[in-house]
C-alpha atoms as a PDB file:
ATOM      1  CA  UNK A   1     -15.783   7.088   1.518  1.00  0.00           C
ATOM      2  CA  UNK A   2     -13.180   5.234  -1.206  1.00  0.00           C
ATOM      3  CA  UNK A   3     -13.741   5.624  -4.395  1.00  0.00           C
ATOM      4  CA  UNK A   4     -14.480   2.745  -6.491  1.00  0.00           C
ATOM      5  CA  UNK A   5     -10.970   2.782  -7.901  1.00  0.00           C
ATOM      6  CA  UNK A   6      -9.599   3.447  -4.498  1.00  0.00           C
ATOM      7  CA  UNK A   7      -5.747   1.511  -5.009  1.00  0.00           C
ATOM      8  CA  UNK A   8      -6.043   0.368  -8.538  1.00  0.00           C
ATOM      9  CA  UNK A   9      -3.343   0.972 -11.087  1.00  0.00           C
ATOM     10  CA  UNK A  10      -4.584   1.718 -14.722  1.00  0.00           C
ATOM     11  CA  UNK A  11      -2.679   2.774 -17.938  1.00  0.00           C
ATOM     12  CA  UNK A  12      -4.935   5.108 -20.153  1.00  0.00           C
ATOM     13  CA  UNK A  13      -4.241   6.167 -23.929  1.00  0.00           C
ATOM     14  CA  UNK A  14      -5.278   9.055 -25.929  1.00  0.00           C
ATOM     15  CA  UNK A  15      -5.152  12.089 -23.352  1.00  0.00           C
ATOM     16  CA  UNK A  16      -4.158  13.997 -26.342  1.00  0.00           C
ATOM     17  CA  UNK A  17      -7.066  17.357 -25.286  1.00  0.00           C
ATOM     18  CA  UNK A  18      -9.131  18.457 -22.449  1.00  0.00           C
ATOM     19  CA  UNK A  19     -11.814  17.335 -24.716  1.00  0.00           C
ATOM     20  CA  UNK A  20     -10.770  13.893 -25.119  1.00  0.00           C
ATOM     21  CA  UNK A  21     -13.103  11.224 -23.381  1.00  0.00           C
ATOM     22  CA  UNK A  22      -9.798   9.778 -22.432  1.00  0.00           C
ATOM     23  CA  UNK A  23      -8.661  13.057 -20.351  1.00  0.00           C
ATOM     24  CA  UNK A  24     -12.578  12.914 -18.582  1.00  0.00           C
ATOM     25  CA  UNK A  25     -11.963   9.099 -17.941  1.00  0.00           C
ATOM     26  CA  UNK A  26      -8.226  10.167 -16.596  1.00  0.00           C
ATOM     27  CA  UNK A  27      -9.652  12.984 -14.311  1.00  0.00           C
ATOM     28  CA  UNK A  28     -12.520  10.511 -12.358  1.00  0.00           C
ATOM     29  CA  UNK A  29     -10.379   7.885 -12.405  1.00  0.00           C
ATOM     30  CA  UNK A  30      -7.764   9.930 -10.100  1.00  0.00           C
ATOM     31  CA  UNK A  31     -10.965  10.977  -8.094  1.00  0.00           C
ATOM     32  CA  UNK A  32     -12.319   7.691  -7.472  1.00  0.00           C
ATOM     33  CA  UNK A  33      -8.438   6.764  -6.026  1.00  0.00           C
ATOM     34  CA  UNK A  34      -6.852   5.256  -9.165  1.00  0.00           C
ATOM     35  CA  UNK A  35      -3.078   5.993  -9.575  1.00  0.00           C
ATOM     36  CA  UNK A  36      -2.408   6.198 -13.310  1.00  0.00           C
ATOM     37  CA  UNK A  37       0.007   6.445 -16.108  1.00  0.00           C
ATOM     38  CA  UNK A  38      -0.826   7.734 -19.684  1.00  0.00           C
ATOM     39  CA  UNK A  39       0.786   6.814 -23.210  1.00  0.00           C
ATOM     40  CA  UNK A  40       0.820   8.920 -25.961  1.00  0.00           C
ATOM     41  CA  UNK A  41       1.783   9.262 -29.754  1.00  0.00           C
ATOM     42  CA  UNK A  42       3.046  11.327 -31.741  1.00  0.00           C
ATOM     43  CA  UNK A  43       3.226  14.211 -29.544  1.00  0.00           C
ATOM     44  CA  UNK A  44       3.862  12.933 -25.882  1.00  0.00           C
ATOM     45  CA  UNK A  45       4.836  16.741 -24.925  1.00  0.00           C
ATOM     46  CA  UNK A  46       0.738  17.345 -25.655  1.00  0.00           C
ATOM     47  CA  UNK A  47      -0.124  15.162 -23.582  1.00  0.00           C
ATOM     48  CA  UNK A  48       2.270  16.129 -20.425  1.00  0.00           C
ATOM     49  CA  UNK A  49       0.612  19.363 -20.731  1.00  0.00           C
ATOM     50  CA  UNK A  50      -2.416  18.113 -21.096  1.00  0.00           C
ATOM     51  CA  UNK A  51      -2.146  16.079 -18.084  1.00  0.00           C
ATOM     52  CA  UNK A  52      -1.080  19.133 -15.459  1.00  0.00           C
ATOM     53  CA  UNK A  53      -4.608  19.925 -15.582  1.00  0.00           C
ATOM     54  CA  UNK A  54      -5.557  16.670 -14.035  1.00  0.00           C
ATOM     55  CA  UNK A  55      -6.861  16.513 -10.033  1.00  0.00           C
ATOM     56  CA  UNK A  56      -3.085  15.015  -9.093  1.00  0.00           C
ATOM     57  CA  UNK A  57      -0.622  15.608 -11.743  1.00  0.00           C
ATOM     58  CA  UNK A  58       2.650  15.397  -9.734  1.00  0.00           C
ATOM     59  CA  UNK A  59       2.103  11.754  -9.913  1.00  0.00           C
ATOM     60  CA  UNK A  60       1.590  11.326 -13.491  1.00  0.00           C
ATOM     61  CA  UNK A  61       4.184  10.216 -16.313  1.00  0.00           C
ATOM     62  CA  UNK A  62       3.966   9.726 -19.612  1.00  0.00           C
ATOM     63  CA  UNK A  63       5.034   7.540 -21.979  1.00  0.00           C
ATOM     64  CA  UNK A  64       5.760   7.671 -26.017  1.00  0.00           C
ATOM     65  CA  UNK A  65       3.341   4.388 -27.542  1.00  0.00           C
ATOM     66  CA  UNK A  66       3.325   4.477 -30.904  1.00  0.00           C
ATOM     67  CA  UNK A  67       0.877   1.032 -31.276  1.00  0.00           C
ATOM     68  CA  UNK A  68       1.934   0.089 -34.556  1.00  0.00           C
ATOM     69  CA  UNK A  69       5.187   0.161 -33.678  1.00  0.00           C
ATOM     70  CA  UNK A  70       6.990  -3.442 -32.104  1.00  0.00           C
ATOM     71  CA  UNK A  71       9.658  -2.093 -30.428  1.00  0.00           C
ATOM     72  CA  UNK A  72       7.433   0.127 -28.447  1.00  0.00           C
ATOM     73  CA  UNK A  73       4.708  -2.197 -27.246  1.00  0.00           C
ATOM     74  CA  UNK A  74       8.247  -5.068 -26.634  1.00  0.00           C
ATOM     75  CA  UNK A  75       9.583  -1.870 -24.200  1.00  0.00           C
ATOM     76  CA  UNK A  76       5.942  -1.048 -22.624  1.00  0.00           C
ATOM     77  CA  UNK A  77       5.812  -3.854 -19.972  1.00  0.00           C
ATOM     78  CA  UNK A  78       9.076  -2.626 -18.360  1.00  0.00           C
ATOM     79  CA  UNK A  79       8.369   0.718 -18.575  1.00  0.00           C
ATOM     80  CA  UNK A  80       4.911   0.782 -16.581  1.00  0.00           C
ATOM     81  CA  UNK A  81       6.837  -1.467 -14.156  1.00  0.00           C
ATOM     82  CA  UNK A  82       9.224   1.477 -13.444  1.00  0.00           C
ATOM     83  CA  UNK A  83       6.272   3.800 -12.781  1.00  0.00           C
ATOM     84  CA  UNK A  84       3.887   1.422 -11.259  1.00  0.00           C
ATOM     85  CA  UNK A  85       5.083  -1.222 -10.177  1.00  0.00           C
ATOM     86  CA  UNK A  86       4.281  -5.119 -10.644  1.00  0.00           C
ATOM     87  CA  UNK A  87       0.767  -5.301 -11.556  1.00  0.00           C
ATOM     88  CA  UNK A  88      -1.668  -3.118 -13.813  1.00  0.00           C
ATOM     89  CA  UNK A  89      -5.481  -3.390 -12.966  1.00  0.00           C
ATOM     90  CA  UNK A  90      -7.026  -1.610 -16.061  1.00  0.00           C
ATOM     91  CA  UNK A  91      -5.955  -0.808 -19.588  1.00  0.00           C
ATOM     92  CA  UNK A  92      -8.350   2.139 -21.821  1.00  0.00           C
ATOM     93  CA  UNK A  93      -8.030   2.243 -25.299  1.00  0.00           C
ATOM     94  CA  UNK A  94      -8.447   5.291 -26.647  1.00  0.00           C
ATOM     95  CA  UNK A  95      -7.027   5.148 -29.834  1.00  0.00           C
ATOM     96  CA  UNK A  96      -8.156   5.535 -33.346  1.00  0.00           C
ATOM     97  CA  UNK A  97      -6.641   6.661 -36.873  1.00  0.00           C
ATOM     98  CA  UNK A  98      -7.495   6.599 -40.115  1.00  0.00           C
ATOM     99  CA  UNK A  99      -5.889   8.213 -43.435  1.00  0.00           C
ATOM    100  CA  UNK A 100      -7.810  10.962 -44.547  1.00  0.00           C
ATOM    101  CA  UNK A 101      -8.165   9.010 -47.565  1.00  0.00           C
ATOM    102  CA  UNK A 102      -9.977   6.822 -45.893  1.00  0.00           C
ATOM    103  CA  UNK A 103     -12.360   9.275 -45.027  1.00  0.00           C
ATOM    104  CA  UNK A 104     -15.558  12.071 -45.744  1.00  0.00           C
ATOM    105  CA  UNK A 105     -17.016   9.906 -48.985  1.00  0.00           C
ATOM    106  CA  UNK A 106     -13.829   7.987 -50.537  1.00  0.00           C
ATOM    107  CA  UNK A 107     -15.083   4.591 -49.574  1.00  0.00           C
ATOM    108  CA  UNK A 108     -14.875   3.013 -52.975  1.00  0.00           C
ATOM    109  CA  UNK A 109     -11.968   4.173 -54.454  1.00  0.00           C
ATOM    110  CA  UNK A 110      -9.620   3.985 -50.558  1.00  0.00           C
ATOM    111  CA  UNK A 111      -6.532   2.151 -51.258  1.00  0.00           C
ATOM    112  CA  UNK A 112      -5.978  -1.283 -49.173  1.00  0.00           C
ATOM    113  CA  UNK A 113      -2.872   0.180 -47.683  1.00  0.00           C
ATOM    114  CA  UNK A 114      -4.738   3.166 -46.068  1.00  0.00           C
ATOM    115  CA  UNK A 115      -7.514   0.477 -44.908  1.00  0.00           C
ATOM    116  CA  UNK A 116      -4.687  -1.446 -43.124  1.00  0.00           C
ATOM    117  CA  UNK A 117      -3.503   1.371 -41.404  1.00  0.00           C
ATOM    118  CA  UNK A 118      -6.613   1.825 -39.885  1.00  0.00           C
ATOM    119  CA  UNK A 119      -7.124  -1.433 -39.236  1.00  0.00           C
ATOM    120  CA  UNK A 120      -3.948  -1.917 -37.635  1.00  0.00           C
ATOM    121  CA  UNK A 121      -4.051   1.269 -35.564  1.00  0.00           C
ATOM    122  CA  UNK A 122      -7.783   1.340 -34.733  1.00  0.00           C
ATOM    123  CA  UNK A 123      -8.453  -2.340 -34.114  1.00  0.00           C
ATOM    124  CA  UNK A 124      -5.616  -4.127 -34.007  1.00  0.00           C
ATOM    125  CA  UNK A 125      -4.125  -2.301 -30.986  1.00  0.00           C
ATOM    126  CA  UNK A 126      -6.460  -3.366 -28.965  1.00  0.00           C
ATOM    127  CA  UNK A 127      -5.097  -6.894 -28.823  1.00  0.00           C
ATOM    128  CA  UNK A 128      -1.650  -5.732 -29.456  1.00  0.00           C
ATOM    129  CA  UNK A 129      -1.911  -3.130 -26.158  1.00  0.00           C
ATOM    130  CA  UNK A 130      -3.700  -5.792 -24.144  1.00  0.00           C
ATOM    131  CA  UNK A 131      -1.398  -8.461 -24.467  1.00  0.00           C
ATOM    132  CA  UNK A 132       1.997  -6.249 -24.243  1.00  0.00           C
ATOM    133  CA  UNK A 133       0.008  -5.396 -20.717  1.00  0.00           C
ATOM    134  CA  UNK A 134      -0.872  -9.044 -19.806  1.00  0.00           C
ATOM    135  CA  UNK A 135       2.523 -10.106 -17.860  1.00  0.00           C
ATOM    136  CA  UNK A 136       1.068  -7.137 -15.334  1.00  0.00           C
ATOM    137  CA  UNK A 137      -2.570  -8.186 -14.990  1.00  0.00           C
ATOM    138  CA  UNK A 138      -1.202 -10.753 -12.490  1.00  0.00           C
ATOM    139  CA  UNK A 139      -4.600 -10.451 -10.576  1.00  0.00           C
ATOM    140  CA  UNK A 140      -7.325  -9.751 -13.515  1.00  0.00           C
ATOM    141  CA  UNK A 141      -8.460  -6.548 -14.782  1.00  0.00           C
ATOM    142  CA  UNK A 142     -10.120  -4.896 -16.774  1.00  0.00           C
ATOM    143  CA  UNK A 143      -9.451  -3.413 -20.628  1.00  0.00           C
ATOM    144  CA  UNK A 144     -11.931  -1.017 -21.721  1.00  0.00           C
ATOM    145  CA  UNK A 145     -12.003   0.401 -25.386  1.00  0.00           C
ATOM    146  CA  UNK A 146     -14.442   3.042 -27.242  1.00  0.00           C
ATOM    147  CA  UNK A 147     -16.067   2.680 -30.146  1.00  0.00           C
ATOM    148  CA  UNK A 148     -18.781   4.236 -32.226  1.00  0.00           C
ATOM    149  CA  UNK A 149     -21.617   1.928 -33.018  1.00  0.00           C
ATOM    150  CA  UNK A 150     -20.297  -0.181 -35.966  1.00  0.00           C
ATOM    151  CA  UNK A 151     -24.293  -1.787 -36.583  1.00  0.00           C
ATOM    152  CA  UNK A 152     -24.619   1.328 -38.933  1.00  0.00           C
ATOM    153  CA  UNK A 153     -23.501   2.747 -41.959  1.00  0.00           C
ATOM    154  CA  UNK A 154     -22.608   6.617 -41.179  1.00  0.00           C
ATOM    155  CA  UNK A 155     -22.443   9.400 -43.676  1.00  0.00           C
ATOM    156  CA  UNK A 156     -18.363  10.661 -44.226  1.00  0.00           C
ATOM    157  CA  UNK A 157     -17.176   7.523 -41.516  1.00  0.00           C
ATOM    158  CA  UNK A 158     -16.492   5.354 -44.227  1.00  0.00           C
ATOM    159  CA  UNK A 159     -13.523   2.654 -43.545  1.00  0.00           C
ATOM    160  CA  UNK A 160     -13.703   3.926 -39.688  1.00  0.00           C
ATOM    161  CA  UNK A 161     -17.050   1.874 -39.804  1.00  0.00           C
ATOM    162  CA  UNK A 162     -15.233  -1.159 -40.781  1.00  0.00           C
ATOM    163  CA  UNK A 163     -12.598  -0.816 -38.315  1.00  0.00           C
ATOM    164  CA  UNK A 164     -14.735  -0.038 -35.186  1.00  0.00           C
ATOM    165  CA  UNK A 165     -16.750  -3.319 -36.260  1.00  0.00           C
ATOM    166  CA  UNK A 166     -13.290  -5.330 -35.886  1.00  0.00           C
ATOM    167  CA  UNK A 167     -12.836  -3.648 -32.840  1.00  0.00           C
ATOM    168  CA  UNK A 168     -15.908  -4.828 -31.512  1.00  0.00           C
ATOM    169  CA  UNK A 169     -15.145  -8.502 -32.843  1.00  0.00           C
ATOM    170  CA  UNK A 170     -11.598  -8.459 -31.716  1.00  0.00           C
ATOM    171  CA  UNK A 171     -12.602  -7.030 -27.892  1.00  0.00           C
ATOM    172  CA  UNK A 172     -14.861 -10.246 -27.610  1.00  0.00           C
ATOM    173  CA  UNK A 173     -12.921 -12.804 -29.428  1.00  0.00           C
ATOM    174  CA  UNK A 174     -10.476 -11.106 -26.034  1.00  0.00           C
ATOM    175  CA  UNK A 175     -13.357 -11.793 -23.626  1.00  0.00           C
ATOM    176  CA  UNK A 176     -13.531 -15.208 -24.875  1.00  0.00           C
ATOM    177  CA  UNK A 177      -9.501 -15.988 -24.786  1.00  0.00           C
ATOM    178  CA  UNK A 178      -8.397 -13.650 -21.496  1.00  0.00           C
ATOM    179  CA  UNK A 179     -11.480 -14.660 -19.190  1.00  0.00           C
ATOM    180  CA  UNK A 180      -9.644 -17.771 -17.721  1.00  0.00           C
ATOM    181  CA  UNK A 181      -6.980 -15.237 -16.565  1.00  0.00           C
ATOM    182  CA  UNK A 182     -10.400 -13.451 -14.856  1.00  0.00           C
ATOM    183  CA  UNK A 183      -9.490 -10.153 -17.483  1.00  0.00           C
ATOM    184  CA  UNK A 184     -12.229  -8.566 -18.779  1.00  0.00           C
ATOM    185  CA  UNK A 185     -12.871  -6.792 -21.671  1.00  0.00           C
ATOM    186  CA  UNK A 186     -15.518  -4.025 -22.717  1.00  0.00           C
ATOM    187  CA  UNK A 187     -16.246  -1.619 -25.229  1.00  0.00           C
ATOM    188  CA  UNK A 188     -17.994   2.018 -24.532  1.00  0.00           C
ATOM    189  CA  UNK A 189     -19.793   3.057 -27.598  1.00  0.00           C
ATOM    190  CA  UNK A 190     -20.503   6.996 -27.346  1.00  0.00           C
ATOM    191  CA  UNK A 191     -22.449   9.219 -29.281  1.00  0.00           C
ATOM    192  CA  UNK A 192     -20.666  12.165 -31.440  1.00  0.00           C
ATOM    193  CA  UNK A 193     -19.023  14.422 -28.875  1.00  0.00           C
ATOM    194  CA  UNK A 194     -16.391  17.440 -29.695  1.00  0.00           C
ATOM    195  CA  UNK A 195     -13.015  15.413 -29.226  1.00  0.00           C
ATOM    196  CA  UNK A 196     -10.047  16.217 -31.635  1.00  0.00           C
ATOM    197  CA  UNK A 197     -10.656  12.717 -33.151  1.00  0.00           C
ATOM    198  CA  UNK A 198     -14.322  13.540 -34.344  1.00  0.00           C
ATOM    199  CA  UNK A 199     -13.662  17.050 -35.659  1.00  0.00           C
ATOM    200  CA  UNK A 200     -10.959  14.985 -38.111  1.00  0.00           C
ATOM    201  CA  UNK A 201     -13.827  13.376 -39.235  1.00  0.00           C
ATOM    202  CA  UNK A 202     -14.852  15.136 -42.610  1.00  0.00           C
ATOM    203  CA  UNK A 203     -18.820  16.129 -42.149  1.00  0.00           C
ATOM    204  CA  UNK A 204     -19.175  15.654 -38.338  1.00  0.00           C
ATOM    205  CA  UNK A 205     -21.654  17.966 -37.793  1.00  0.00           C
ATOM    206  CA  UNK A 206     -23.519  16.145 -40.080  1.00  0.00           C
ATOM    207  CA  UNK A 207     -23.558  13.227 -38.225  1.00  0.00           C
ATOM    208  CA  UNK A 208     -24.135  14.789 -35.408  1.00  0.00           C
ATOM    209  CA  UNK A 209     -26.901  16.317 -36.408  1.00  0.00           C
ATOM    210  CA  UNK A 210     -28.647  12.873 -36.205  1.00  0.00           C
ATOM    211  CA  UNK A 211     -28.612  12.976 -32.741  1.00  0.00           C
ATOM    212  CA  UNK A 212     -30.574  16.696 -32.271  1.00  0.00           C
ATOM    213  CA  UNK A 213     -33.552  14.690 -33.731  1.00  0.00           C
ATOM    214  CA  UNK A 214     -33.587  11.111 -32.912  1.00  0.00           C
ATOM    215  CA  UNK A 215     -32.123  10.867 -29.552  1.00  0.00           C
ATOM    216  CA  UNK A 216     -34.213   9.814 -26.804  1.00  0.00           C
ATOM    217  CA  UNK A 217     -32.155  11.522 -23.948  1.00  0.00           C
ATOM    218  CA  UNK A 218     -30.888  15.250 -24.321  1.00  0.00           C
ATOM    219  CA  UNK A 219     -27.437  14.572 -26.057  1.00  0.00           C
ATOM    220  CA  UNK A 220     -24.576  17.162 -25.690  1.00  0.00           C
ATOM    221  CA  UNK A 221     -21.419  17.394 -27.649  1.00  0.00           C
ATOM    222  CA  UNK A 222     -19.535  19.159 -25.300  1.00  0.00           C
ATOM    223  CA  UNK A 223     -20.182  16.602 -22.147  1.00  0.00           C
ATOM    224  CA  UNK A 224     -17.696  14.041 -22.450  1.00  0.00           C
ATOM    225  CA  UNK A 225     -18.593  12.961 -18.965  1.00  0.00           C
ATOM    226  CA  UNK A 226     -21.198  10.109 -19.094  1.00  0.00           C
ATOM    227  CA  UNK A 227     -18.755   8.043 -21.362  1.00  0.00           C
ATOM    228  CA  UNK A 228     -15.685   8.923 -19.376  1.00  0.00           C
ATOM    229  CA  UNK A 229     -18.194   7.951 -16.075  1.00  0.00           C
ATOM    230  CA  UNK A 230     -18.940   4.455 -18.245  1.00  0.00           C
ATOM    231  CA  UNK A 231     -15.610   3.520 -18.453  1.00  0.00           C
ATOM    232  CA  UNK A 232     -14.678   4.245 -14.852  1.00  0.00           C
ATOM    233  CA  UNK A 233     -17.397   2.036 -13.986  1.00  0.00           C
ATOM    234  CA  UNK A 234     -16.107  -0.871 -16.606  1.00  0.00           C
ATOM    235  CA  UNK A 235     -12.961  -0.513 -14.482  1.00  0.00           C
ATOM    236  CA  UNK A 236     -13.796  -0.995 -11.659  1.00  0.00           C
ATOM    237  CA  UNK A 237     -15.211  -4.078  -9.316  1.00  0.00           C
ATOM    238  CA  UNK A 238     -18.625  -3.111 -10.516  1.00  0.00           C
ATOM    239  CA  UNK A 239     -19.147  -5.311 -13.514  1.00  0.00           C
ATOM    240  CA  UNK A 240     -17.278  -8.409 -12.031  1.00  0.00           C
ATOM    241  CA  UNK A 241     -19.005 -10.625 -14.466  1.00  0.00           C
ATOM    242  CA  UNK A 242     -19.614  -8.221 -17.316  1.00  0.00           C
ATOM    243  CA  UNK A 243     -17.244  -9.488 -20.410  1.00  0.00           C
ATOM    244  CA  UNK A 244     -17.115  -8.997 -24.343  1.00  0.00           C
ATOM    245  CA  UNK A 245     -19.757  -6.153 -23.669  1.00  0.00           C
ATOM    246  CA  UNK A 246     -20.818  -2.786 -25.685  1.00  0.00           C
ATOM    247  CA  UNK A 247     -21.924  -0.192 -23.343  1.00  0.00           C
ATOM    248  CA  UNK A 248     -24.108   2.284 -25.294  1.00  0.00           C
ATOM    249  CA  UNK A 249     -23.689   5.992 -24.001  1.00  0.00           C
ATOM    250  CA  UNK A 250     -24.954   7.797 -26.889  1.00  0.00           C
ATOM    251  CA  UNK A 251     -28.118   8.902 -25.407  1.00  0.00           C
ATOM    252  CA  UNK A 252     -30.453   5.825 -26.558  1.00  0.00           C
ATOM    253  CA  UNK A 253     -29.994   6.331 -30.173  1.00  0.00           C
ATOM    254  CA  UNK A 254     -28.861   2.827 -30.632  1.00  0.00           C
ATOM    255  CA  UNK A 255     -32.385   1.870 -29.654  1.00  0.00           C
ATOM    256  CA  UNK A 256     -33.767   3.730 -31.772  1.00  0.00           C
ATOM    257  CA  UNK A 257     -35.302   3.230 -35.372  1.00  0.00           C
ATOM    258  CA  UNK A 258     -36.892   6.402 -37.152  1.00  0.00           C
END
């Protein structure tokens, strides 16, 4: 039986760990037939390790995407051609930064130039990615992005807060503008899991200690699965009509009060 990605061509970001949701996402996405290509900043070498552990690595390349930087979205088109060809069927964006001033309690006194760099890497790149992509989404497709619920103020999160909520505006202010070109975009917002980007987070076990005792569903830090299983579906023909969406695989917490 074909998988549901069976001859789709999809770009992923952030493989930087095994324990990124973006390596999980990589991994089923080769297993449900995708042929991919990964990007990665500022260690691309961590990631081409990284990605021999993957179900068919021979096929794999990586390439340097720093998103803040022009020159290297201006040379990303041509570059996936190379590998892939002339159309891309899915984009995941995987990407977040923030200054560690920016970060664990320093909310008030963060400087605006450490909020724009987090704005500009974190939310900004979603656009920016997307439409560097676009000339190769001849026939649709699908971008999928993560976030981490932005409804809520979270102890030590501080300006990431702010900049997952613009990256929840920006991905459907992109539903709205891309769906005449039949391009989707979705967001996956996942609970607290073990990735290299939440253990930069000053006082994650804190926060994820919220989800021990409020969580309907049994949550586990160490199962980056469901999400990565969320976003394979988001990719695929699945959701044909599903647009400017926020998935919610943080074991029901979102629905819950006290």
């Amino acid at each position: 039986m074909a998988g549901i990605l069976e001859g789709k061509k999809i770009l992923i970001t952030g493989v930087l760990m095994e324990s990124s949701i973006a390596f999980h996402a990589a991994k089923i996405a080769q297993e449900q037939g995708a042929e991919i290509i990964l990007t990665a900043f500022p260690r691309p070498t961590l990631t081409e390790r990284i990605a021999k552990k993957l179900p068919k690595p021979e096929n794999v390349k990586v390439i340097e995407l720093d998103v803040s930087n022009q020159e290297h979205l201006d040379r990303l088109e041509g570059l996936v051609r190379e590998q892939l060809g002339d159309r891309l069927d899915g984009v995941v964006h995987s990407i977040g930064f923030a200054p560690q001033d920016a970060l664990g309690g320093n909310f008030l006194n963060t400087p605006f130039e450490s909020v724009a760099t987090a704005m500009h890497i974190s939310a900004f790149s979603l656009k920016s990615l997307t439409m560097a992509l676009k000339p190769l989404m001849t026939e649709g497709g699908s971008v999928v992005g993560l976030t981490f619920d932005a409804q809520f103020a979270w102890p030590q999160y501080d300006w990431m807060g702010p900049t997952k909520a613009a990256l929840e505006a920006t991905s459907r202010y992109m539903a709205r503008d891309l769906g005449k070109d039949e391009i989707r975009c979705n967001l996956v917002s996942a609970g607290p899991l073990g990735s290299m980007a939440a253990k930069s987070i000053p006082g994650f076990d804190e926060l994820a200690k919220v989800w021990d005792s409020r969580s309907p569903l049994t949550w586990n830090l160490t199962d980056q699965e469901p999400a990565a299983k969320a976003i394979v579906a988001l990719l695929s023909d699945w959701f044909p009509k599903t647009t400017g969406e926020i998935i919610h695989v943080d074991g029901g917490l979102h629905a819950i009060g006290a």
